[in-house]
PDB file of N, CA and C in Angstrom:
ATOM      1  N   UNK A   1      78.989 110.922  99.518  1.00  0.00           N
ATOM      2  CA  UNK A   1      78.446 109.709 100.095  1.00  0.00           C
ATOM      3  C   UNK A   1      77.584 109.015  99.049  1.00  0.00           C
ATOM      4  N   UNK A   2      78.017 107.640  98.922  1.00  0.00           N
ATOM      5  CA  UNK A   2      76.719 106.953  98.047  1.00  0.00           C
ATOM      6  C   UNK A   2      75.384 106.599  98.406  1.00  0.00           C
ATOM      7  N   UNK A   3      74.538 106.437  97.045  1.00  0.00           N
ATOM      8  CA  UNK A   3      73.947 105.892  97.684  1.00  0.00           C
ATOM      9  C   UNK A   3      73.069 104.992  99.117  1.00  0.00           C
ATOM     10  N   UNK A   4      74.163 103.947  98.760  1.00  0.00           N
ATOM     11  CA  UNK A   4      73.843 102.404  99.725  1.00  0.00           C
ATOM     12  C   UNK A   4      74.308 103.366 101.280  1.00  0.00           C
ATOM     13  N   UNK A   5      75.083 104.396 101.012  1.00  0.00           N
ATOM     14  CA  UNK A   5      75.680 104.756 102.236  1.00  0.00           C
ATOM     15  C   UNK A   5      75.119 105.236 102.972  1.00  0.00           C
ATOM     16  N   UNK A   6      74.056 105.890 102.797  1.00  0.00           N
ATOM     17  CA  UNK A   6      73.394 106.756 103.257  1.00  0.00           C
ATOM     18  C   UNK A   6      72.385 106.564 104.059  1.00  0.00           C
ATOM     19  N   UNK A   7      72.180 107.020 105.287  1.00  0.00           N
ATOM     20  CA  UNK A   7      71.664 106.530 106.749  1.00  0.00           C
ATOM     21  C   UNK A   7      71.130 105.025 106.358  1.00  0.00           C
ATOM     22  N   UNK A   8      71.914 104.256 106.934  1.00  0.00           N
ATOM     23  CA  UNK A   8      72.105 102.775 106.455  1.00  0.00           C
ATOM     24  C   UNK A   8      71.330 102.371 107.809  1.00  0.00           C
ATOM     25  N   UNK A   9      71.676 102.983 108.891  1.00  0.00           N
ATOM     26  CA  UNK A   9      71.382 101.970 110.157  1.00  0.00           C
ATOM     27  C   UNK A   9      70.997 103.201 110.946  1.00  0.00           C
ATOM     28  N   UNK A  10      69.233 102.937 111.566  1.00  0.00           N
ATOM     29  CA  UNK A  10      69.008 103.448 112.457  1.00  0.00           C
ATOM     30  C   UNK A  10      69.282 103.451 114.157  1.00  0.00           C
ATOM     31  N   UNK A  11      69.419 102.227 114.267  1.00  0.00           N
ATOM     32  CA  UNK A  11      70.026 102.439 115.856  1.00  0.00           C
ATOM     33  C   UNK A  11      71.347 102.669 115.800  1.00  0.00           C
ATOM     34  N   UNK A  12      72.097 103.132 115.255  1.00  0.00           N
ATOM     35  CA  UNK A  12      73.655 103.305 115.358  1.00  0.00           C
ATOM     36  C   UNK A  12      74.191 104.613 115.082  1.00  0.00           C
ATOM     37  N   UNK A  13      72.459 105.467 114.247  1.00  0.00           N
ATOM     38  CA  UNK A  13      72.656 106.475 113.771  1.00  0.00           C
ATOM     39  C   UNK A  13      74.353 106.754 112.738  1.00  0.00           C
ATOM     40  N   UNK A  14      74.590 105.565 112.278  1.00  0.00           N
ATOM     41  CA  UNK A  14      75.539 105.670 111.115  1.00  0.00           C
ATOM     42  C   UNK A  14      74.815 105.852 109.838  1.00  0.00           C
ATOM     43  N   UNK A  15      76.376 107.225 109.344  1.00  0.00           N
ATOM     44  CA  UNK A  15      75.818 107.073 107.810  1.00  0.00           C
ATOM     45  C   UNK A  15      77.124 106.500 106.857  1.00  0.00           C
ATOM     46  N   UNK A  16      78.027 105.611 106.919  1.00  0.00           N
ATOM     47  CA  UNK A  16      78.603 104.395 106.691  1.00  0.00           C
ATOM     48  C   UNK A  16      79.106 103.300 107.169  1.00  0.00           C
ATOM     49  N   UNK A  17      79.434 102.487 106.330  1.00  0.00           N
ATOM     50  CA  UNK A  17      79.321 100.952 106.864  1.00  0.00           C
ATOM     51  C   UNK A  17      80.667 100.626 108.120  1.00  0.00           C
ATOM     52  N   UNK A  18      81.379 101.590 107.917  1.00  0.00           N
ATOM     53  CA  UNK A  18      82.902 101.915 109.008  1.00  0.00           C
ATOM     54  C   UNK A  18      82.187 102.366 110.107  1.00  0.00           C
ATOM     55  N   UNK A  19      81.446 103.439 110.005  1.00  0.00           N
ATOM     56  CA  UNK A  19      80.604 103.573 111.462  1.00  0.00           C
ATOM     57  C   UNK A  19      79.623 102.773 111.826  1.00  0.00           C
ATOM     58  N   UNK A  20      79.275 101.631 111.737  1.00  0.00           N
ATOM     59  CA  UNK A  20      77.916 100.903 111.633  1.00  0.00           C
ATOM     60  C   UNK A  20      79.003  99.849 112.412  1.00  0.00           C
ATOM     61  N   UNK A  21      79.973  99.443 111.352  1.00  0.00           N
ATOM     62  CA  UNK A  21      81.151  98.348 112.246  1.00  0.00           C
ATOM     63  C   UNK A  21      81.936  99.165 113.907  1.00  0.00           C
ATOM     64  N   UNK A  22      81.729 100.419 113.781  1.00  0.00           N
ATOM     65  CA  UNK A  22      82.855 100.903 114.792  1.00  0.00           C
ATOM     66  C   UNK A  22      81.721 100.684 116.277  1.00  0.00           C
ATOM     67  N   UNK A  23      80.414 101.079 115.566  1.00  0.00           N
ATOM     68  CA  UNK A  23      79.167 101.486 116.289  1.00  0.00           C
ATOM     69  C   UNK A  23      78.937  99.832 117.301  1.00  0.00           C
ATOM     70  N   UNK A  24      78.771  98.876 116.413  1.00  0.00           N
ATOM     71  CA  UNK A  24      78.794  97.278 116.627  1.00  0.00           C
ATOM     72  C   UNK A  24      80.147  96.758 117.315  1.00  0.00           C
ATOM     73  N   UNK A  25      81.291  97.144 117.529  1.00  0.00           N
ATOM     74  CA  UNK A  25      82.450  96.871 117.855  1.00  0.00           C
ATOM     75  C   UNK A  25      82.186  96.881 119.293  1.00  0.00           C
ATOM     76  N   UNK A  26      81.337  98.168 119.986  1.00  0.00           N
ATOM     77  CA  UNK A  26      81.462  98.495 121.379  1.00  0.00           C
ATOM     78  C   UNK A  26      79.905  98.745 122.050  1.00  0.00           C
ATOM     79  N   UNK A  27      78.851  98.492 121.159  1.00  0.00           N
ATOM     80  CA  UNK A  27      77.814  97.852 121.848  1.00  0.00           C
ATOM     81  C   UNK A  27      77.159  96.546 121.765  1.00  0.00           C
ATOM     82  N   UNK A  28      76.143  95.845 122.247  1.00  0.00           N
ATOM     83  CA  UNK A  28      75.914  94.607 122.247  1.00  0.00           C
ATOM     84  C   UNK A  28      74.694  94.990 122.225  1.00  0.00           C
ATOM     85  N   UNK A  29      74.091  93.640 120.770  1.00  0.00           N
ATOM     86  CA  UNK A  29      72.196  94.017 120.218  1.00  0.00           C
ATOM     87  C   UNK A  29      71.842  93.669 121.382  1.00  0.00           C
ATOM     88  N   UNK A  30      72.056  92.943 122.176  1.00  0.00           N
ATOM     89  CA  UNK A  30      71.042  92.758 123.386  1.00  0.00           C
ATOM     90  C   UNK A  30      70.871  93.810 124.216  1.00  0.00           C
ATOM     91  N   UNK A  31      71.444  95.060 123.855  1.00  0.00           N
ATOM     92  CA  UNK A  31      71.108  96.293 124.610  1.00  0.00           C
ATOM     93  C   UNK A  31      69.848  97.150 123.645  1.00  0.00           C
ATOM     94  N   UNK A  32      69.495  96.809 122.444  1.00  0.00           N
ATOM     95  CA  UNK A  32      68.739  97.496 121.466  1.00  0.00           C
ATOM     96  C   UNK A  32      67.643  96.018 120.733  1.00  0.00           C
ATOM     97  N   UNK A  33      67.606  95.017 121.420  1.00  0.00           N
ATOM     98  CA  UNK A  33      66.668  93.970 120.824  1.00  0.00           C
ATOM     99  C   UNK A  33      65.611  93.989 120.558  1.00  0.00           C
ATOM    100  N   UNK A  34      64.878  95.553 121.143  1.00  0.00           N
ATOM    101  CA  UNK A  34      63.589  95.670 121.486  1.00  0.00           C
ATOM    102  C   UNK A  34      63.303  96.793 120.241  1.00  0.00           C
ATOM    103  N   UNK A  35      64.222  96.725 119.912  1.00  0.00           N
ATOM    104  CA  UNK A  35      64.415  98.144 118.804  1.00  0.00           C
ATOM    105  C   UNK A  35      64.729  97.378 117.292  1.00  0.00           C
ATOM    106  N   UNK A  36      64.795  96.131 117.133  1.00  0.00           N
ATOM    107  CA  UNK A  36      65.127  95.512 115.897  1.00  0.00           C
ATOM    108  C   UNK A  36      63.679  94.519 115.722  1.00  0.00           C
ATOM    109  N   UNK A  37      63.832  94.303 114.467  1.00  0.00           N
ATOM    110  CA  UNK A  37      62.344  93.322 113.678  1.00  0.00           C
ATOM    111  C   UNK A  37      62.919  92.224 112.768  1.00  0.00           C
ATOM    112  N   UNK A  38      62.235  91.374 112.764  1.00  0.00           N
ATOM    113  CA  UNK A  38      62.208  89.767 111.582  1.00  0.00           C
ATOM    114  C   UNK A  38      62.472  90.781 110.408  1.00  0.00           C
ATOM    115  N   UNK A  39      63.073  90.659 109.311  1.00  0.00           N
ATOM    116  CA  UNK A  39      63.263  90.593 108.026  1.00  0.00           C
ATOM    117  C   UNK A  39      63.497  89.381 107.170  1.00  0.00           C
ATOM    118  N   UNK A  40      63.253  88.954 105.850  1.00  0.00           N
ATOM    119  CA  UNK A  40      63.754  87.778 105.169  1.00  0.00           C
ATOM    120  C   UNK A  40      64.442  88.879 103.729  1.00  0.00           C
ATOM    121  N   UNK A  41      65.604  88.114 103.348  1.00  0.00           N
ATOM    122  CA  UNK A  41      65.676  88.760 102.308  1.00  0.00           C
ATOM    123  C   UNK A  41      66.699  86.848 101.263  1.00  0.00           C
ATOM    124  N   UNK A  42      66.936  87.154 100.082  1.00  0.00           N
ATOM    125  CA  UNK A  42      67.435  86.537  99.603  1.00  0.00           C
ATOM    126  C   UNK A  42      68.859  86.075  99.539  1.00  0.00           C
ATOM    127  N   UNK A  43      69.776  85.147  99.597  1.00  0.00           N
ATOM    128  CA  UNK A  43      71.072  84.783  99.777  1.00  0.00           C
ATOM    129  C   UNK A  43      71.214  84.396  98.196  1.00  0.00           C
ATOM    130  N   UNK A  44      72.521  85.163  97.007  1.00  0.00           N
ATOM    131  CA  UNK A  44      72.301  84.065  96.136  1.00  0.00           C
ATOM    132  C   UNK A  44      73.864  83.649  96.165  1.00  0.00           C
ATOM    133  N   UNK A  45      74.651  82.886  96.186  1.00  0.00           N
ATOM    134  CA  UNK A  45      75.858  82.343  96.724  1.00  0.00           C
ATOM    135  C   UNK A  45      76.131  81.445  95.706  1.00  0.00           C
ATOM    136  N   UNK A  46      77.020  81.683  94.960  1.00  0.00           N
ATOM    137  CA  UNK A  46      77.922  80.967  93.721  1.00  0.00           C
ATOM    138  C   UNK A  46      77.936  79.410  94.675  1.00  0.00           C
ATOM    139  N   UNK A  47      77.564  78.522  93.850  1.00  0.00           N
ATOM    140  CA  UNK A  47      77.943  77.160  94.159  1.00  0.00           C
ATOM    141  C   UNK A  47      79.709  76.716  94.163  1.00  0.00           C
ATOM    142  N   UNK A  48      80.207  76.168  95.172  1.00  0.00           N
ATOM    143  CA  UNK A  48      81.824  75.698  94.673  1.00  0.00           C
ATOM    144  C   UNK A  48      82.241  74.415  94.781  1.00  0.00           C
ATOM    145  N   UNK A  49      83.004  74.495  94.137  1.00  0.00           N
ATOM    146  CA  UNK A  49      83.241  73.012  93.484  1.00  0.00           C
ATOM    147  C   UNK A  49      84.206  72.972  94.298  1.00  0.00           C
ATOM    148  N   UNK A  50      84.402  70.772  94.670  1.00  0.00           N
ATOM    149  CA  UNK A  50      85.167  70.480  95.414  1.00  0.00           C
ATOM    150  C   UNK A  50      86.263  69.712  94.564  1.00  0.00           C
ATOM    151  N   UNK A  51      87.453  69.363  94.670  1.00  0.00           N
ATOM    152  CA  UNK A  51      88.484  68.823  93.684  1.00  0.00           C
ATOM    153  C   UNK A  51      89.113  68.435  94.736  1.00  0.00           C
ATOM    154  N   UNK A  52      89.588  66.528  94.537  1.00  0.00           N
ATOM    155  CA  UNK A  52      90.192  66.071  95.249  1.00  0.00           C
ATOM    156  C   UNK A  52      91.713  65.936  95.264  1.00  0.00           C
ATOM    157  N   UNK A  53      92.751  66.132  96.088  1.00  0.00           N
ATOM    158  CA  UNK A  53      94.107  65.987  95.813  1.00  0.00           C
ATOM    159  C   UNK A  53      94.716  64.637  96.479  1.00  0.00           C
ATOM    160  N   UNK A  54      96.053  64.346  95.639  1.00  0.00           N
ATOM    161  CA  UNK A  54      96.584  63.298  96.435  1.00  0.00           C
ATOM    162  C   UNK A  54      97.201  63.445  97.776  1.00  0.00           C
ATOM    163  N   UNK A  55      97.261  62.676  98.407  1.00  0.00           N
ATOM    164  CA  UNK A  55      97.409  62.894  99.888  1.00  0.00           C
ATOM    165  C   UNK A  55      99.164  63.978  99.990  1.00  0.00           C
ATOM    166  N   UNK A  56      99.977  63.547  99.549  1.00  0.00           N
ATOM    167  CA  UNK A  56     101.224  63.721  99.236  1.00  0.00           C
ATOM    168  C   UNK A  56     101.084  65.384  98.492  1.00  0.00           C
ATOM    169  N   UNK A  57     100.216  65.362  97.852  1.00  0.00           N
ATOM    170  CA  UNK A  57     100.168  66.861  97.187  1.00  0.00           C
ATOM    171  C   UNK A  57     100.289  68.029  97.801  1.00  0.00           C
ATOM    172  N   UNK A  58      98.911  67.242  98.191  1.00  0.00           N
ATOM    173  CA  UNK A  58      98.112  68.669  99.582  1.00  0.00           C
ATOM    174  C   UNK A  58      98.891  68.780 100.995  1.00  0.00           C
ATOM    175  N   UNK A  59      99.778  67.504 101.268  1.00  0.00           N
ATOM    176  CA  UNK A  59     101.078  68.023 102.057  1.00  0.00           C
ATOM    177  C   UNK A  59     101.938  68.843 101.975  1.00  0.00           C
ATOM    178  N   UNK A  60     102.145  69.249 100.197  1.00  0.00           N
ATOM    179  CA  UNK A  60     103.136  70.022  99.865  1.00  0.00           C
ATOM    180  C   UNK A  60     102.631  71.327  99.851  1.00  0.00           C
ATOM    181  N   UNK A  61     101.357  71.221  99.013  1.00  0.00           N
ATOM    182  CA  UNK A  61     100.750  72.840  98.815  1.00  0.00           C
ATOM    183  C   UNK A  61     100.220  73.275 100.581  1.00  0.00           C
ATOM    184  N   UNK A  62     100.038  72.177 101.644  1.00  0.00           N
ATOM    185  CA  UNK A  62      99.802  72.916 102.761  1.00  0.00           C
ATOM    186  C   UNK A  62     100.980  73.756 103.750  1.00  0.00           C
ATOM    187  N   UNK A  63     102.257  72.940 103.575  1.00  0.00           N
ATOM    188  CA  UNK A  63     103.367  73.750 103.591  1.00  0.00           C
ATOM    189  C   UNK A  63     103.596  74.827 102.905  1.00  0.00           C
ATOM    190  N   UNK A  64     103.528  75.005 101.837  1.00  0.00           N
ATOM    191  CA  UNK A  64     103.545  76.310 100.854  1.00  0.00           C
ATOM    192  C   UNK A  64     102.785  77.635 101.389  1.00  0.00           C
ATOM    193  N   UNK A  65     101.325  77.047 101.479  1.00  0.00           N
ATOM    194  CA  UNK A  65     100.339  77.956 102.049  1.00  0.00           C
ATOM    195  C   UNK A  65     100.826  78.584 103.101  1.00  0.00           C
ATOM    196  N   UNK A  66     101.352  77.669 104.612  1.00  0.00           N
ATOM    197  CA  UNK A  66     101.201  77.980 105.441  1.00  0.00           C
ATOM    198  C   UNK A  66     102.603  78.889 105.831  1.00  0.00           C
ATOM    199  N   UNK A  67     103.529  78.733 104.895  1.00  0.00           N
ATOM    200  CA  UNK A  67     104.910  79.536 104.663  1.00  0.00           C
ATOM    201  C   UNK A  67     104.587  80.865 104.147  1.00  0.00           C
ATOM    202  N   UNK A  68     103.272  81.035 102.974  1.00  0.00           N
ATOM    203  CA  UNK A  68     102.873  82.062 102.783  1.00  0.00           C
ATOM    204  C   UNK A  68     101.764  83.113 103.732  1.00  0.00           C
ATOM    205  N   UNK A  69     101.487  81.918 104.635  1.00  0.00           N
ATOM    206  CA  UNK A  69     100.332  82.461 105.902  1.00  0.00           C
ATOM    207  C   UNK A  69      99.042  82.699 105.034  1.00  0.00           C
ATOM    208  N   UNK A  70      98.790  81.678 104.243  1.00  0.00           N
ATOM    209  CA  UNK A  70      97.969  81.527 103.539  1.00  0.00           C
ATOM    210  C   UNK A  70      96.827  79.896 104.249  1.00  0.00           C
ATOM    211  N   UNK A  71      95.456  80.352 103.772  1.00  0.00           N
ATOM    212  CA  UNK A  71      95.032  78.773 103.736  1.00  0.00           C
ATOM    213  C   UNK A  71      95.472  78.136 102.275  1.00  0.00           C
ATOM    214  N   UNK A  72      95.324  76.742 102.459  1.00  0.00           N
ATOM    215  CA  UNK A  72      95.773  75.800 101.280  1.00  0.00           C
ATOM    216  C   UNK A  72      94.517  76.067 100.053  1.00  0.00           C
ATOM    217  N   UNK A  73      93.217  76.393 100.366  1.00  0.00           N
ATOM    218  CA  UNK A  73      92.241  77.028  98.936  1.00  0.00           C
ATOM    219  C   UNK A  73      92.605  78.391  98.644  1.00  0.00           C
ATOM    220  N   UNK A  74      93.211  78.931  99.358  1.00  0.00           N
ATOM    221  CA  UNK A  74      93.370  80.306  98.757  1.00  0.00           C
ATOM    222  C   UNK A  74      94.448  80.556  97.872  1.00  0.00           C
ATOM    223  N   UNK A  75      95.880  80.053  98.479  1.00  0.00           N
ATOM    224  CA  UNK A  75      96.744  79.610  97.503  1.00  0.00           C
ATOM    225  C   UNK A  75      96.105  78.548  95.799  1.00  0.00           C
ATOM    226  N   UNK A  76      95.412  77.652  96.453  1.00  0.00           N
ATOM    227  CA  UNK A  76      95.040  76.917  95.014  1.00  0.00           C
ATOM    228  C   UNK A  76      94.328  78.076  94.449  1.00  0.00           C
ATOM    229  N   UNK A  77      93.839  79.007  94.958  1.00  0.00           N
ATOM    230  CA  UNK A  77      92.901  79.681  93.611  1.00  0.00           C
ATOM    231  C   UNK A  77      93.850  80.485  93.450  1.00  0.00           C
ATOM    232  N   UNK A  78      94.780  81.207  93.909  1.00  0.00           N
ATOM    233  CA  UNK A  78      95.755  82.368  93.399  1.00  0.00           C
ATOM    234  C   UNK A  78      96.346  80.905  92.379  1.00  0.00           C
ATOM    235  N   UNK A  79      96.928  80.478  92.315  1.00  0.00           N
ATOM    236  CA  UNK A  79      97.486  79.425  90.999  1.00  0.00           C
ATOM    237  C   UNK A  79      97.064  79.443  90.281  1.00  0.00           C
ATOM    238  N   UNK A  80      95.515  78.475  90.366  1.00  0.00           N
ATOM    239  CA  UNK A  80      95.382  78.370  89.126  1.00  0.00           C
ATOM    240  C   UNK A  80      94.366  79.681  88.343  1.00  0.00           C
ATOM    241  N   UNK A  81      94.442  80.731  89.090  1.00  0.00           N
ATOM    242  CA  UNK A  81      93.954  81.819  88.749  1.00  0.00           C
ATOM    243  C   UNK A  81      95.183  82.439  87.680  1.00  0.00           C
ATOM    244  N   UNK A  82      96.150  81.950  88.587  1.00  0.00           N
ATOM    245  CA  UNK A  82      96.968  82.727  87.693  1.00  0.00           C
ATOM    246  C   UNK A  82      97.768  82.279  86.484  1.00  0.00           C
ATOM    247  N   UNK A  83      97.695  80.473  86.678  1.00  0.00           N
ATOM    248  CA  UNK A  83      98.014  79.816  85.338  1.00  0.00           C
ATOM    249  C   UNK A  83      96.976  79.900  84.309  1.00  0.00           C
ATOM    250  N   UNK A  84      95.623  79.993  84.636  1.00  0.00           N
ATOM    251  CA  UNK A  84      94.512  80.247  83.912  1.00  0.00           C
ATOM    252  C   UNK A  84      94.916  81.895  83.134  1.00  0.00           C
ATOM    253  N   UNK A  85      95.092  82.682  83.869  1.00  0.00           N
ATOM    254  CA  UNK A  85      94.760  83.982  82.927  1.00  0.00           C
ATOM    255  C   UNK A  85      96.072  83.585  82.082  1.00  0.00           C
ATOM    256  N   UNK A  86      97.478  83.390  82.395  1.00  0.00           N
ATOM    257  CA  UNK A  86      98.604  83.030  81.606  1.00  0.00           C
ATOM    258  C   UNK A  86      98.396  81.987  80.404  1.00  0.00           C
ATOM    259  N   UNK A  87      97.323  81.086  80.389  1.00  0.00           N
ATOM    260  CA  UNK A  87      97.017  80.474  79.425  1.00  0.00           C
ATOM    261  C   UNK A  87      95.632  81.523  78.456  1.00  0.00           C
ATOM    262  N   UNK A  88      95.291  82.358  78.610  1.00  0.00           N
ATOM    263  CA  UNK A  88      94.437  83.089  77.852  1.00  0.00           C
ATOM    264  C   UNK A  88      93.012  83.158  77.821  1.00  0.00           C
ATOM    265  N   UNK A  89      92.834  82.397  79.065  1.00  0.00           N
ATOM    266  CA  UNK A  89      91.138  82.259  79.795  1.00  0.00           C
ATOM    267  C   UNK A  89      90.816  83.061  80.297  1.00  0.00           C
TER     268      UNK A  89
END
């Protein structure tokens, strides 16, 4: 067991994050509210950039996507993720 793993969550008495989710799956905090406290901690979240397409484009790549059962940004980043490393970036 790692670290981070290790008695992670006291009301759930889990000691990983699979039991902490299995634990949360089939009770509700409003049964333990009286048992939790305020914390603040920090968010630091990569900024992302927006890029506009032509209307006609993003018709095509949204068909594509949605043939792949994909959203239309996830497909654009598998692309140009992958024309990027193919060009040597």
């Amino acid at each position: 067991m790692s670290e981070n793993e290790k008695q992670l969550s006291n009301i759930s008495k889990a000691a990983t994050l699979e039991e902490i989710g299995e634990f949360w799956d089939s009770y509700s905090l409003a049964d333990y509210w009286d048992q939790t406290y305020e914390v603040e901690f920090a968010v630091h979240a990569q900024r992302r950039r927006r890029v506009t397409l032509d209307p006609e484009v993003y018709a095509k790549l949204e068909g594509q996507a949605r043939s792949r059962g994909l959203l239309p940004e996830t497909l654009v980043n598998l692309w140009l993720a992958e024309r990027l490393q193919g060009a040597g970036s």
